[in-house]
Protein backbone atom coordinates (compact mmCIF):
# COMPACT_ATOMS: atom_id res chain seq x y z
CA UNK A 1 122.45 41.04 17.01
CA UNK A 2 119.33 39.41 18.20
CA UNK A 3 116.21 39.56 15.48
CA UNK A 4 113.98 42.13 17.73
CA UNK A 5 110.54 42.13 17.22
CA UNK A 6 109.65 46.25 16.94
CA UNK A 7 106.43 48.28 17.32
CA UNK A 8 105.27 51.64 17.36
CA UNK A 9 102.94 52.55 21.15
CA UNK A 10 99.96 54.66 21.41
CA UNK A 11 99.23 56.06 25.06
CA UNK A 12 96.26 57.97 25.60
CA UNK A 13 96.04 59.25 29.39
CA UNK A 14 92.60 60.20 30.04
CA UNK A 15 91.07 61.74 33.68
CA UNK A 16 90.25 58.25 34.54
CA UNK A 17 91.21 55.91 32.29
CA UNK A 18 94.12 55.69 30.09
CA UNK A 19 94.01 53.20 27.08
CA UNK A 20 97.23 52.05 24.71
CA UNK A 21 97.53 50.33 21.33
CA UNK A 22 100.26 48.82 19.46
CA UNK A 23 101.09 48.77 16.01
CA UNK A 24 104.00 46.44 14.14
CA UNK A 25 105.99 48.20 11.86
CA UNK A 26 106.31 45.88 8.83
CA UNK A 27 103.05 47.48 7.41
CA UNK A 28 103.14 49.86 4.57
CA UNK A 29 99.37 50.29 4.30
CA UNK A 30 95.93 50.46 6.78
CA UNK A 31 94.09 48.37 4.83
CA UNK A 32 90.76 47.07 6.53
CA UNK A 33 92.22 43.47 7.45
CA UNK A 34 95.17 45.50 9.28
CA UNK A 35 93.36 47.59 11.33
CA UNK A 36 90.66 44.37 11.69
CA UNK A 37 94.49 42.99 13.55
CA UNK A 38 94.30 46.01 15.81
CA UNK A 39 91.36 45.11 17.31
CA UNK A 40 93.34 42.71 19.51
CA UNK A 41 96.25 44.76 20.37
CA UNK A 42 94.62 47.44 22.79
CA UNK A 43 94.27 47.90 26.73
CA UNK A 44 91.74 49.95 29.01
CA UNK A 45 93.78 50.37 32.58
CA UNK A 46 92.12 52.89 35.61
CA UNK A 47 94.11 55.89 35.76
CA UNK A 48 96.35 56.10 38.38
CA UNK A 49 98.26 59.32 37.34
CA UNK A 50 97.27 62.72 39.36
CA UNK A 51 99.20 65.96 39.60
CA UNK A 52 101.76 64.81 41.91
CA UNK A 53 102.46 62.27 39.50
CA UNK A 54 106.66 61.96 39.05
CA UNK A 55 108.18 60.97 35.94
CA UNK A 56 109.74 57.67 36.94
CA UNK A 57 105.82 57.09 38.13
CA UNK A 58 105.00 58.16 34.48
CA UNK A 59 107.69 55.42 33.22
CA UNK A 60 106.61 52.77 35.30
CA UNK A 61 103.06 53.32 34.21
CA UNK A 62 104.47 52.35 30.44
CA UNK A 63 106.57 49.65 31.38
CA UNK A 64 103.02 48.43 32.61
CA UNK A 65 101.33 49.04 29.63
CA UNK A 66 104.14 47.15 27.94
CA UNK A 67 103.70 44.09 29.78
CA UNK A 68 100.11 44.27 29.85
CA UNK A 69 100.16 44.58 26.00
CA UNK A 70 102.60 41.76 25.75
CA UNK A 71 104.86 43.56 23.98
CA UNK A 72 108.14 43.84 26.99
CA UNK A 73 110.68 42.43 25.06
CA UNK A 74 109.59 44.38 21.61
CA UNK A 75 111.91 47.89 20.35
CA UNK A 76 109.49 50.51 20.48
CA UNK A 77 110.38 52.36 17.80
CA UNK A 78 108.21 55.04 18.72
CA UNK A 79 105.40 56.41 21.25
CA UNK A 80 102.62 58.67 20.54
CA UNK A 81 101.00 60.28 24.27
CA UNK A 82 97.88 62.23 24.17
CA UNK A 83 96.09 63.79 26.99
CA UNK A 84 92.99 66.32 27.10
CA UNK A 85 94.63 69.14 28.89
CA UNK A 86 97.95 70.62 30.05
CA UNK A 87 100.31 67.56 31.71
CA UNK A 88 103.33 68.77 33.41
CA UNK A 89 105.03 66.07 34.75
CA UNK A 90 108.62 68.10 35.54
């Protein structure tokens, strides 16, 4: 098995904006040189989700992120999504 880089994402989908962080996960604890490191590993795209927005339109979005981030080839280990109101993307 190939040595995989791995990462947790952060996506937060805003009304016209939607910003996304990554974090590695060899760190135990946010100490202030860590999250100094974070600084540099966060994105600002224009929104381009609406209500007709389709799930595979919601997955391409990430894979965006991903490359945008630099982080394509990486495992996410996990993502965390946050959005100010109801999203129902089904």
């Amino acid at each position: 098995m190939i040595n995989q880089q791995t990462c947790y994402l952060a996506i937060d989908i805003g009304g016209s904006r939607i910003k996304a962080c990554w974090m590695q996960t060899d760190e135990t604890f946010f100490t202030k040189e860590y999250l100094n490191k974070l600084i540099n590993n966060h994105i600002r795209l224009k929104s381009c989700l609406n209500e007709n927005t389709s799930i595979e339109e919601l997955v391409s979005l990430v894979k965006k992120v991903m490359i945008k981030l630099g982080i394509r080839d990486y495992l996410i280990k996990g993502v965390g999504i946050s959005t100010a109101g109801i999203v129902n993307y089904l």
